[in-house]
N, C-alpha and C. Protein backbone atom coordinates (compact mmCIF):
# COMPACT_ATOMS: atom_id res chain seq x y z
N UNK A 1 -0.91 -27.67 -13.74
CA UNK A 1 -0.75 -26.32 -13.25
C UNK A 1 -0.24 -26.41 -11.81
N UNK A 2 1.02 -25.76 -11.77
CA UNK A 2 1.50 -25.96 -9.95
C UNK A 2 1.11 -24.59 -9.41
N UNK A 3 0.75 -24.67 -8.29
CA UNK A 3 0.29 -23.76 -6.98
C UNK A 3 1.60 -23.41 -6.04
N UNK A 4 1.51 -22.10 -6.23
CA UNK A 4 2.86 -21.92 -5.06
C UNK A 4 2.10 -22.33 -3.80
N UNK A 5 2.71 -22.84 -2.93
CA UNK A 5 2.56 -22.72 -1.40
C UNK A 5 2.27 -22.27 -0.63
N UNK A 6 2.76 -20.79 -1.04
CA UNK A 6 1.97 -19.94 -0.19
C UNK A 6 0.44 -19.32 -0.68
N UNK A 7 -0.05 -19.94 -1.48
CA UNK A 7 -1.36 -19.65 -1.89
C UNK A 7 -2.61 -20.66 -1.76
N UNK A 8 -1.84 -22.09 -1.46
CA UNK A 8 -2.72 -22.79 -0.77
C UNK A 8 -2.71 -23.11 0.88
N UNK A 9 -1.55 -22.55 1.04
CA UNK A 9 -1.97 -22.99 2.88
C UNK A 9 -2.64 -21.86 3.51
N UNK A 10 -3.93 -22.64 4.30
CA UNK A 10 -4.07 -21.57 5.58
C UNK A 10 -4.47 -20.37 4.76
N UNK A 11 -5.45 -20.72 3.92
CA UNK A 11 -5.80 -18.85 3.32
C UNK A 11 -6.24 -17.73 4.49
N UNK A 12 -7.21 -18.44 5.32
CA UNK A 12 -7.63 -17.67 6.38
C UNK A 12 -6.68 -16.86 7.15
N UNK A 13 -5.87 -17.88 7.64
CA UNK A 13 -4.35 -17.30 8.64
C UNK A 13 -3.74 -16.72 7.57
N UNK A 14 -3.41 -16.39 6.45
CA UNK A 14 -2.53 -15.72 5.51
C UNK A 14 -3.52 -14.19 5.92
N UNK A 15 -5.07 -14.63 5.38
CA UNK A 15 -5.63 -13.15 5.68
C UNK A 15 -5.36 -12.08 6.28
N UNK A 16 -5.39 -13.53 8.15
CA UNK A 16 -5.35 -12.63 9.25
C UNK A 16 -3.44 -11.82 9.28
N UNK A 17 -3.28 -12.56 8.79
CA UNK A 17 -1.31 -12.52 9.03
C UNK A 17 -1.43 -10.93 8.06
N UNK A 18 -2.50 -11.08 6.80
CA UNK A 18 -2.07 -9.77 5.88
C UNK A 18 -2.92 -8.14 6.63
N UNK A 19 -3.75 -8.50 7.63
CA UNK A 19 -4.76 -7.54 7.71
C UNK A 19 -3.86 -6.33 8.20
N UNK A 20 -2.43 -6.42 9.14
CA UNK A 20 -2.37 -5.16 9.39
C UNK A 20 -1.65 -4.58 8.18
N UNK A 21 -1.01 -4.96 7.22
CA UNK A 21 -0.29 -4.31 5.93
C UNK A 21 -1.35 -3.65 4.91
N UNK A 22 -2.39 -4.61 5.24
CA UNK A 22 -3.98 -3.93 4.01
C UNK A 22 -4.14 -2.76 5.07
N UNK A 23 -4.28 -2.70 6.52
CA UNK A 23 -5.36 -1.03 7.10
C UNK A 23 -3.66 -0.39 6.46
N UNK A 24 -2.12 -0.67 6.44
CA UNK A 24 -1.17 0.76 6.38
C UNK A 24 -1.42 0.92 5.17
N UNK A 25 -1.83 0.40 4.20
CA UNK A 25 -2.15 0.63 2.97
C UNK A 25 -3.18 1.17 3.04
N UNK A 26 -4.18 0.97 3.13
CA UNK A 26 -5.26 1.69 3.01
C UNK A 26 -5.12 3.20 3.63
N UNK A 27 -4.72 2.97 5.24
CA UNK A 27 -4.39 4.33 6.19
C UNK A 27 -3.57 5.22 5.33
N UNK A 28 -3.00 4.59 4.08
CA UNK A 28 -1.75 5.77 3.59
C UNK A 28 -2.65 6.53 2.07
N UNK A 29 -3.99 5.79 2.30
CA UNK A 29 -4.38 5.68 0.99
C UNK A 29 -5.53 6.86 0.92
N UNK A 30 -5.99 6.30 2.03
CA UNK A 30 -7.55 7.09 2.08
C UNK A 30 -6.98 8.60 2.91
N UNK A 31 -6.16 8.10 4.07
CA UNK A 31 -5.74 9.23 5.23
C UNK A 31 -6.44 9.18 6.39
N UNK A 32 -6.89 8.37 6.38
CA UNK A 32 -8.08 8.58 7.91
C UNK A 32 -8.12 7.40 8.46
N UNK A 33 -7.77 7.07 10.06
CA UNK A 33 -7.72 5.80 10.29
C UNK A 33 -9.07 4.93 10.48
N UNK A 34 -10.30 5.80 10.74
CA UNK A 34 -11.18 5.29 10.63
C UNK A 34 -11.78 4.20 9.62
N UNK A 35 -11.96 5.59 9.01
CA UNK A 35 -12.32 4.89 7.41
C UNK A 35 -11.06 3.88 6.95
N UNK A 36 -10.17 4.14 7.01
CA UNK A 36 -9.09 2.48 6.59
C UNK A 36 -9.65 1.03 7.25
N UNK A 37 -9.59 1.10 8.79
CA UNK A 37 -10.40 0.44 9.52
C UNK A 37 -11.22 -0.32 8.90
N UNK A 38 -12.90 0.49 8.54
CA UNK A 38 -13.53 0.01 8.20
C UNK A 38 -13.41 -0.91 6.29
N UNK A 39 -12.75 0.20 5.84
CA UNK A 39 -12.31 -0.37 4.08
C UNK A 39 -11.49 -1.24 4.34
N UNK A 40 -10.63 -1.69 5.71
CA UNK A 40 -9.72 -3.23 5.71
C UNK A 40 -11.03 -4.19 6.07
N UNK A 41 -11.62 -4.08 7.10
CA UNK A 41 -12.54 -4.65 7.68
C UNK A 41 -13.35 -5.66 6.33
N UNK A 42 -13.59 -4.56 4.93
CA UNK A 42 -14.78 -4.55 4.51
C UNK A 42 -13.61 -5.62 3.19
N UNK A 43 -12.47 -4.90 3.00
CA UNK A 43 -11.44 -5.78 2.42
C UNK A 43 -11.36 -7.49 2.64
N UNK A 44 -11.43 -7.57 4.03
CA UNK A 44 -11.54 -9.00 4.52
C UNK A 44 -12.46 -9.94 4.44
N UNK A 45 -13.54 -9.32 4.32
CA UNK A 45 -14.83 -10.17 4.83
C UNK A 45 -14.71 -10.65 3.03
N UNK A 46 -14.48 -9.27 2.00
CA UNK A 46 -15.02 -9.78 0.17
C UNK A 46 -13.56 -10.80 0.49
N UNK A 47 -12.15 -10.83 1.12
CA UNK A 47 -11.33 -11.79 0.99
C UNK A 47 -12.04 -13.27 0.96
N UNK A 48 -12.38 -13.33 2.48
CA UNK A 48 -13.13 -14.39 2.80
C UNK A 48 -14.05 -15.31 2.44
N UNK A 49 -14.54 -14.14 1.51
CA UNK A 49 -16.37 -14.66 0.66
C UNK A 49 -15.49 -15.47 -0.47
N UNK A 50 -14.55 -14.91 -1.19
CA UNK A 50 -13.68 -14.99 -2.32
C UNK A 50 -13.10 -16.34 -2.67
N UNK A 51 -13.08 -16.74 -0.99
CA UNK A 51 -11.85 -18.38 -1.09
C UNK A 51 -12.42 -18.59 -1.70
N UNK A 52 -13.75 -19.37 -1.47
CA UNK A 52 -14.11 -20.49 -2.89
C UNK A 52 -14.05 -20.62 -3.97
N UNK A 53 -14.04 -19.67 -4.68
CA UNK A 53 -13.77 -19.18 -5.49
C UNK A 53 -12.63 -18.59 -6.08
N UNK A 54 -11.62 -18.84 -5.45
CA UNK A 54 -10.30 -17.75 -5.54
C UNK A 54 -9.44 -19.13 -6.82
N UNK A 55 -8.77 -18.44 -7.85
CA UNK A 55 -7.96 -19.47 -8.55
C UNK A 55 -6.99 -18.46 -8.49
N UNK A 56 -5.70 -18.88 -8.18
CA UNK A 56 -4.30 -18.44 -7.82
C UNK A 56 -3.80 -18.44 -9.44
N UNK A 57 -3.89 -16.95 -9.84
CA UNK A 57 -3.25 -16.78 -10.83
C UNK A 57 -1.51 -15.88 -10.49
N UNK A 58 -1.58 -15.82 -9.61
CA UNK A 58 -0.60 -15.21 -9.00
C UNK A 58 0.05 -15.01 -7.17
N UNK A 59 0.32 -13.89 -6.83
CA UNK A 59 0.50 -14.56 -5.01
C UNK A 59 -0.87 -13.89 -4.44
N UNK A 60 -1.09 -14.46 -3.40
CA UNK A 60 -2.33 -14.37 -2.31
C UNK A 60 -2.30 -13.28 -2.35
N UNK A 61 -1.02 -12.34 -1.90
CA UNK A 61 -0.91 -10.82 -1.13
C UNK A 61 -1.70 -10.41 -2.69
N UNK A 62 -0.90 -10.13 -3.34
CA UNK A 62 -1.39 -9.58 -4.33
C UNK A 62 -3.34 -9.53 -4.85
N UNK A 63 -3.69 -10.45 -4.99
CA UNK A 63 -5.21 -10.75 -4.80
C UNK A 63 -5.84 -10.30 -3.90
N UNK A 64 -5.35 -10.09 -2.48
CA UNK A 64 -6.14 -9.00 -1.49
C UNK A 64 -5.61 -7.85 -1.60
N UNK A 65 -4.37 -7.52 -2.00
CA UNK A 65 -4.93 -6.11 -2.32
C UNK A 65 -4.97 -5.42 -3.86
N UNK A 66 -5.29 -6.72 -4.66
CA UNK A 66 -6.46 -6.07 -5.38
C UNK A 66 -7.76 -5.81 -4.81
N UNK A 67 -7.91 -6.89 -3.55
CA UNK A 67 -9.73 -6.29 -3.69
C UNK A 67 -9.38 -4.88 -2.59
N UNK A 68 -8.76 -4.70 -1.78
CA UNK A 68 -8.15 -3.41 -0.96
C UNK A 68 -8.35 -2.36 -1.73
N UNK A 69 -7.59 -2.70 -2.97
CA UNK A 69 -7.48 -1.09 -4.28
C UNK A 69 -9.06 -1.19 -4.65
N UNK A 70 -9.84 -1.92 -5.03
CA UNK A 70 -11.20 -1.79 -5.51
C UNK A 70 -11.70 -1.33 -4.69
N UNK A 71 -11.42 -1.47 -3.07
CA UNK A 71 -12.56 -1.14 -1.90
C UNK A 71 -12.30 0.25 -1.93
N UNK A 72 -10.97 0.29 -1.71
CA UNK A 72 -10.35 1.90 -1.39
C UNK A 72 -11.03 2.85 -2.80
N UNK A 73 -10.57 2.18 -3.94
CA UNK A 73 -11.51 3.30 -5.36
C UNK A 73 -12.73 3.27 -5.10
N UNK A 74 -13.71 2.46 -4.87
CA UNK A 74 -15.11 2.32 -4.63
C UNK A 74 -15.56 3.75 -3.81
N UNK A 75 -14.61 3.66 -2.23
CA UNK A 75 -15.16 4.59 -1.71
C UNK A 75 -14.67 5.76 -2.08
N UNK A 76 -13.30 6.18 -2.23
CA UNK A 76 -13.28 7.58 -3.20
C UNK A 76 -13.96 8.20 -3.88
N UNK A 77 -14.51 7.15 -4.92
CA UNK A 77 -15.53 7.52 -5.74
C UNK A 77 -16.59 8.16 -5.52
N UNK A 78 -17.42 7.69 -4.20
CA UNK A 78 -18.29 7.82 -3.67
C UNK A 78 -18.44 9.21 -2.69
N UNK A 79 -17.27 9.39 -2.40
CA UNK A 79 -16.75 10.89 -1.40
C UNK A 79 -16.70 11.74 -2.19
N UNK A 80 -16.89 12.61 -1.66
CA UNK A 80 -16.95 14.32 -2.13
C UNK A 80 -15.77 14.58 -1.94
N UNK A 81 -14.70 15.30 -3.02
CA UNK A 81 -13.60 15.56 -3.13
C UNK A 81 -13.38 16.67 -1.11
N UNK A 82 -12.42 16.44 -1.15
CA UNK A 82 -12.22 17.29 0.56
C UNK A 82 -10.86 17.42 0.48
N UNK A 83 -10.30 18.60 0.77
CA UNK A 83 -9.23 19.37 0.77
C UNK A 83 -8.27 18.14 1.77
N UNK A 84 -6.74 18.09 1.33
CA UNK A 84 -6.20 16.84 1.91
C UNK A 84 -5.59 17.60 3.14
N UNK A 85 -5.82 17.43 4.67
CA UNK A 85 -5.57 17.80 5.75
C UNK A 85 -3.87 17.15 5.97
N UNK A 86 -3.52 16.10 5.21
CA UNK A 86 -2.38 15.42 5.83
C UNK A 86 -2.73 13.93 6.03
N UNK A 87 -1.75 12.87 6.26
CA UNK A 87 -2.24 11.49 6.49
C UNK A 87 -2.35 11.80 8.15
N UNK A 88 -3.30 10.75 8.33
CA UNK A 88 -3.15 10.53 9.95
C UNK A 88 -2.77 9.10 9.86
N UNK A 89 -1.46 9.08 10.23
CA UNK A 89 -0.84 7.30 10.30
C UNK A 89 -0.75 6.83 11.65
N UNK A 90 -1.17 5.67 11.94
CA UNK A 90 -1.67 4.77 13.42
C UNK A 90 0.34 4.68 12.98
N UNK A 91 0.85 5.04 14.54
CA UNK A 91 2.02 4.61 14.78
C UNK A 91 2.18 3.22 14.71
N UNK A 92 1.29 2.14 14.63
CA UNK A 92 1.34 0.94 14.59
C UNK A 92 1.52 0.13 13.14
N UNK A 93 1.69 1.26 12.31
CA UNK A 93 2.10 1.03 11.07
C UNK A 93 3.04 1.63 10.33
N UNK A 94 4.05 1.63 10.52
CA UNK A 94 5.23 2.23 10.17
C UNK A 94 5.66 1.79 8.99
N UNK A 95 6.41 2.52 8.00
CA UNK A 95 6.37 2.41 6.53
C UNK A 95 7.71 1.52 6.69
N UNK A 96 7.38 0.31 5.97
CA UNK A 96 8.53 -0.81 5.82
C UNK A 96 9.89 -0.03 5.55
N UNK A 97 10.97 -0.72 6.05
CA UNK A 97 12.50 -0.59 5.17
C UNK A 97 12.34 -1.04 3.75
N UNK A 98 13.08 -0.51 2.67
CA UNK A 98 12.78 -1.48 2.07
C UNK A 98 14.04 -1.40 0.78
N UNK A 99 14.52 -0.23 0.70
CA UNK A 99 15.87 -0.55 0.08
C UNK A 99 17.11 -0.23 1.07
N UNK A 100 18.07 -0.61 0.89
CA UNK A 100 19.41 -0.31 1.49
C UNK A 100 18.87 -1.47 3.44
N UNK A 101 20.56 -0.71 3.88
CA UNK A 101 20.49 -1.23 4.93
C UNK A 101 19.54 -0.61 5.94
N UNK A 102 19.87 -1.08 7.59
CA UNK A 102 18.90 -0.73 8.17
C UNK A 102 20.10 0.46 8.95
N UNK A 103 19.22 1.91 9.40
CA UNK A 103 20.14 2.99 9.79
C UNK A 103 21.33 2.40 11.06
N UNK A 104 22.02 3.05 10.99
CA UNK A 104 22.79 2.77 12.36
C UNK A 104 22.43 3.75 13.50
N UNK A 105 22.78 3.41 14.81
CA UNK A 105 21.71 3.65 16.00
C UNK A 105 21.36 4.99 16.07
N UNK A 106 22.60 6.31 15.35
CA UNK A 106 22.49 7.47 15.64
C UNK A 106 22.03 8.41 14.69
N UNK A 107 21.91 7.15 13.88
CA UNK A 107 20.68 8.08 12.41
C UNK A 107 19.13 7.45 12.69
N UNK A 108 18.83 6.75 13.60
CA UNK A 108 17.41 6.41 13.72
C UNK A 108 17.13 7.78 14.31
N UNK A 109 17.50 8.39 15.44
CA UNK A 109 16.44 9.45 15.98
C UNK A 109 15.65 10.07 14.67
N UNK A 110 16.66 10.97 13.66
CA UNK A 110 15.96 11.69 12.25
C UNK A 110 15.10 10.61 11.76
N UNK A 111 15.05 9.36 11.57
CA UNK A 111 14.26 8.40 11.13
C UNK A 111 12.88 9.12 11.26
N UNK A 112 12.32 9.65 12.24
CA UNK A 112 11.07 9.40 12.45
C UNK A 112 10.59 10.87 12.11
N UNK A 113 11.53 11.42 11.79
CA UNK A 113 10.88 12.98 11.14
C UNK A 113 10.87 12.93 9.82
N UNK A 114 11.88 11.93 9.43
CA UNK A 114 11.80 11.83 7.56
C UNK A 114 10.99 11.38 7.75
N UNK A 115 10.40 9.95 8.39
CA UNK A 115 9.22 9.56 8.03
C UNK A 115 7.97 9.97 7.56
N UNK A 116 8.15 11.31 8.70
CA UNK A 116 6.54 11.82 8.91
C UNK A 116 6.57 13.03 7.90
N UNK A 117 7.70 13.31 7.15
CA UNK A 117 7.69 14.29 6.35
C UNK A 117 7.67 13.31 4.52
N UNK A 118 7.91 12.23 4.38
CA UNK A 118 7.70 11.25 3.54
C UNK A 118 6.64 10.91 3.40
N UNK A 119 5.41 10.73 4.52
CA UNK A 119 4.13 10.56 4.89
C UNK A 119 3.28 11.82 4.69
N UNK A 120 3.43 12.88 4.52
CA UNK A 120 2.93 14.34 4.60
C UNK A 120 3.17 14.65 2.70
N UNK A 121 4.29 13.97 2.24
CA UNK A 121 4.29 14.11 0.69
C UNK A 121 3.43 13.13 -0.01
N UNK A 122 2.91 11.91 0.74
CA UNK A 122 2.16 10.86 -0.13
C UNK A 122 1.13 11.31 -0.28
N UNK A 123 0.77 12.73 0.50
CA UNK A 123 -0.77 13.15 0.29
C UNK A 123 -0.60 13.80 -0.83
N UNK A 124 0.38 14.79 -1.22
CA UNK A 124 0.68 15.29 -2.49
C UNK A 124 0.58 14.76 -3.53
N UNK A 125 1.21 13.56 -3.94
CA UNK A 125 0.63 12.73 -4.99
C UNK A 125 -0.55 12.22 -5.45
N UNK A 126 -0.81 12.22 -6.78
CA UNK A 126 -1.92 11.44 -7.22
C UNK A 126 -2.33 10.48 -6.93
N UNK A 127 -3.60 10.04 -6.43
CA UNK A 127 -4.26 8.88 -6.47
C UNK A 127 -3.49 7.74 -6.83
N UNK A 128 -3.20 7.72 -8.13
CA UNK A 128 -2.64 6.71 -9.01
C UNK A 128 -1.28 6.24 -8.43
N UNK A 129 -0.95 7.59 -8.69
CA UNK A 129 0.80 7.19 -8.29
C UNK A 129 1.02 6.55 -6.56
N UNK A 130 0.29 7.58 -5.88
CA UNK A 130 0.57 7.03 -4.78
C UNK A 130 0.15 5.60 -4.50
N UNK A 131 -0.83 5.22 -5.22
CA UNK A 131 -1.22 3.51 -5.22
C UNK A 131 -0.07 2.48 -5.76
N UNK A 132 0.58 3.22 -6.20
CA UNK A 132 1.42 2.36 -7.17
C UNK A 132 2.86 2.14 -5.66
N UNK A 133 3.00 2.95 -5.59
CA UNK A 133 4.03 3.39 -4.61
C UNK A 133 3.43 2.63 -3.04
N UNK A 134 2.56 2.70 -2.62
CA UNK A 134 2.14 1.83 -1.48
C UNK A 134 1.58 0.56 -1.99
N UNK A 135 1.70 -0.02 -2.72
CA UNK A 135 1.71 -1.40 -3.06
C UNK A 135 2.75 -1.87 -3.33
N UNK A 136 3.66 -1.15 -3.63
CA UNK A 136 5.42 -1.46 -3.77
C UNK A 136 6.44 -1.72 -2.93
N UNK A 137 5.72 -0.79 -2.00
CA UNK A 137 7.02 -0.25 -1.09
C UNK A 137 5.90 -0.42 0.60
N UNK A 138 5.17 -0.48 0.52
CA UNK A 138 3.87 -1.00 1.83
C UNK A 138 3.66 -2.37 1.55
N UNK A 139 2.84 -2.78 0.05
CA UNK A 139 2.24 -4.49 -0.13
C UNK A 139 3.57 -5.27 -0.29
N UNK A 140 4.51 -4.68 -0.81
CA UNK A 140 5.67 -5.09 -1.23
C UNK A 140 5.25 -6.50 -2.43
N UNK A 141 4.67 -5.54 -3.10
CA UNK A 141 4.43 -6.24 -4.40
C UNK A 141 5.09 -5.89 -5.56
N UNK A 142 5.51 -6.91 -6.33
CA UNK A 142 6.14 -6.68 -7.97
C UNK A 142 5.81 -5.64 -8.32
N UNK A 143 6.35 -5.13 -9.69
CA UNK A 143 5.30 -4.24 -10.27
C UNK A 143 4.60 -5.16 -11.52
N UNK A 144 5.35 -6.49 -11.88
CA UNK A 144 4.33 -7.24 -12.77
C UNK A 144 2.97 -7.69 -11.90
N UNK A 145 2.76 -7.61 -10.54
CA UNK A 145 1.63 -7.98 -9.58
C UNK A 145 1.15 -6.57 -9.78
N UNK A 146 1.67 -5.75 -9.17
CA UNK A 146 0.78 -3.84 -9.21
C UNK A 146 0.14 -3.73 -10.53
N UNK A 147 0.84 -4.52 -11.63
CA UNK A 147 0.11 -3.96 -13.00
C UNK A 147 -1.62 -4.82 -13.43
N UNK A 148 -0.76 -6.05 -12.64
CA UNK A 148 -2.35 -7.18 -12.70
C UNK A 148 -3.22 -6.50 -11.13
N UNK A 149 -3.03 -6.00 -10.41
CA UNK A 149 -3.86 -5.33 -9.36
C UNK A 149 -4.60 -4.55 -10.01
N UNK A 150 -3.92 -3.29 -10.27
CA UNK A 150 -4.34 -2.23 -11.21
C UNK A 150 -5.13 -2.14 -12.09
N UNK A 151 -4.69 -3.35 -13.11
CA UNK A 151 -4.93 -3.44 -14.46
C UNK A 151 -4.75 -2.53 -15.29
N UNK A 152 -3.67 -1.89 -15.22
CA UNK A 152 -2.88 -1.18 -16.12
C UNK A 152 -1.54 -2.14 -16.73
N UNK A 153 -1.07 -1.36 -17.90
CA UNK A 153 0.41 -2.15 -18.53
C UNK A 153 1.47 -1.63 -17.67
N UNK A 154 2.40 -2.84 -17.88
CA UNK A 154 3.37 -2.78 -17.18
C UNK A 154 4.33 -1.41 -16.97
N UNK A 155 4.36 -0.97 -18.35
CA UNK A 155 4.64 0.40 -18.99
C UNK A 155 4.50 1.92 -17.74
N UNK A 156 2.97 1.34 -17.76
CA UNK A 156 2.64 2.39 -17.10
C UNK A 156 2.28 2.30 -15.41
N UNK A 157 2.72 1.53 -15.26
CA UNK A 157 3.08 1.23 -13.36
C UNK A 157 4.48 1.86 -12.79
N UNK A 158 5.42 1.47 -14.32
CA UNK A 158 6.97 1.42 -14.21
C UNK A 158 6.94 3.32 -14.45
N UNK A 159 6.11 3.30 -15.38
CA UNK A 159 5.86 5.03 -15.27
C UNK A 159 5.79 5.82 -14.13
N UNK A 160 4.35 5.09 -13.73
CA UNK A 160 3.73 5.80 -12.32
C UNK A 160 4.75 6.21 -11.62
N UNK A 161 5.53 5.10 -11.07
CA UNK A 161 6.65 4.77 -9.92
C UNK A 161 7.31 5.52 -10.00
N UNK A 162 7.77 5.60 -10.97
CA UNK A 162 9.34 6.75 -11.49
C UNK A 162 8.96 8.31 -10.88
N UNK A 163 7.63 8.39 -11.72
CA UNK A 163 7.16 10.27 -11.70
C UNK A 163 6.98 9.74 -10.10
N UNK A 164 6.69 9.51 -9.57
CA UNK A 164 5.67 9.42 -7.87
C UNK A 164 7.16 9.52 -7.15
N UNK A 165 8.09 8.59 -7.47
CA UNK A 165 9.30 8.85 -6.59
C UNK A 165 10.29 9.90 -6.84
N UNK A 166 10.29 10.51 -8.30
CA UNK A 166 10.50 11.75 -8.19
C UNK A 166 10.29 12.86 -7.37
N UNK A 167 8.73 12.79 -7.84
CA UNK A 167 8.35 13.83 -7.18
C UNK A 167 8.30 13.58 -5.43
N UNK A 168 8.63 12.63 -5.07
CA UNK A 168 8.98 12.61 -3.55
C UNK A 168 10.06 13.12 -3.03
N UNK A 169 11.40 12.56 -3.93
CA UNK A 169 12.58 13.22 -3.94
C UNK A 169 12.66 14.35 -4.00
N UNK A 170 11.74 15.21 -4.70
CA UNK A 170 11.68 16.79 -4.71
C UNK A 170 11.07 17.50 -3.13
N UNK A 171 9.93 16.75 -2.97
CA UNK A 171 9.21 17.32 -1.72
C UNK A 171 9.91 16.91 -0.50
N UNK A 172 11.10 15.85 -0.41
CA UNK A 172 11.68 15.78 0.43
C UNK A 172 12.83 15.39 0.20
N UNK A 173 13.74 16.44 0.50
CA UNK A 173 15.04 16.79 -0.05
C UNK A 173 15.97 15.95 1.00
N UNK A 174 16.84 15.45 0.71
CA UNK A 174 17.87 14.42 1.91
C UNK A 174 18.44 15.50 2.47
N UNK A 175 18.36 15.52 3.80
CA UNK A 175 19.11 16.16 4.95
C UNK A 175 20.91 15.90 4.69
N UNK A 176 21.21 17.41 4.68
CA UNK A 176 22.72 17.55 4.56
C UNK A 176 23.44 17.77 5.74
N UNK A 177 24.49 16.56 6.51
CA UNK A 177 24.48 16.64 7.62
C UNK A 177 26.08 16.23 7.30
């Protein structure tokens, strides 16, 4: 059985290297930077406990944030449904590039209002979908990894994604300029 590389070196430093992508995930997840904080915090330590135990059936990233998605459902679960105010996103986590090129200098200013209006629709979405969608496009994970995170079929990740980015495309219409 071969081990990719990046799943045996340095698990610790991989951790620390993954912790700020687990709080924008989480921060995009839960909405509150606090509570992300603490659900990365609490993400790390079950990482940590985990090495010994950890058999690399797949990549590292992926395996922490499966336990991220368990921490983050755990506490949902546990909360009393509460009317969604909006994300509050730590400017220190800015939602990756992740298809096409990077803007040219005089389309960045709008950059940061699509952003925050792209960020204001992830609250709109479902639970589900939006998990699917910040593990994609935040963990920058497969969707054959999102489906073993999840533990849903592949089917229905490739589902999720589709309806979730739809319906983003709807709530935020491309600026006609």
């Amino acid at each position: 059985m071969s081990h990719r590389a990046e799943d045996t070196d340095a698990p610790e430093e991989r951790l620390v290297a993954l912790a700020p992508r687990v709080y924008g995930f989480l921060v995009r997840l839960v909405g509150n930077r606090d509570t992300a904080e603490e659900l990365a915090q609490e993400t790390l330590v079950r990482a940590l406990r985990g090495l010994a135990t950890y058999q690399p059936e797949g990549k590292f990233r992926a395996w922490v944030f499966r336990i991220a998605t368990n921490v983050a459902r755990d506490w949902l679960r546990r909360r009393p449904r509460e009317p969604a105010l909006g994300l509050v996103v730590d400017p220190e986590t800015p939602m990756p590039a992740t298809v096409g090129r990077e803007p040219a200098p005089d389309a960045r200013l709008g950059r940061s209002e699509t952003a925050a209006k792209v960020e204001a629709a992830l609250v709109r979405l479902s639970e589900p979908d939006r998990e699917v969608l910040l593990m994609r496009y935040y963990g920058e994970l497969e969707f054959k990894e999102i489906a073993r995170v999840t533990g849903e079929p592949l089917g229905t990740v490739l589902a999720r994604a589709h309806r979730a980015l739809k319906k983003l495309a709807d709530l935020v219409p491309e600026e006609q300029g």
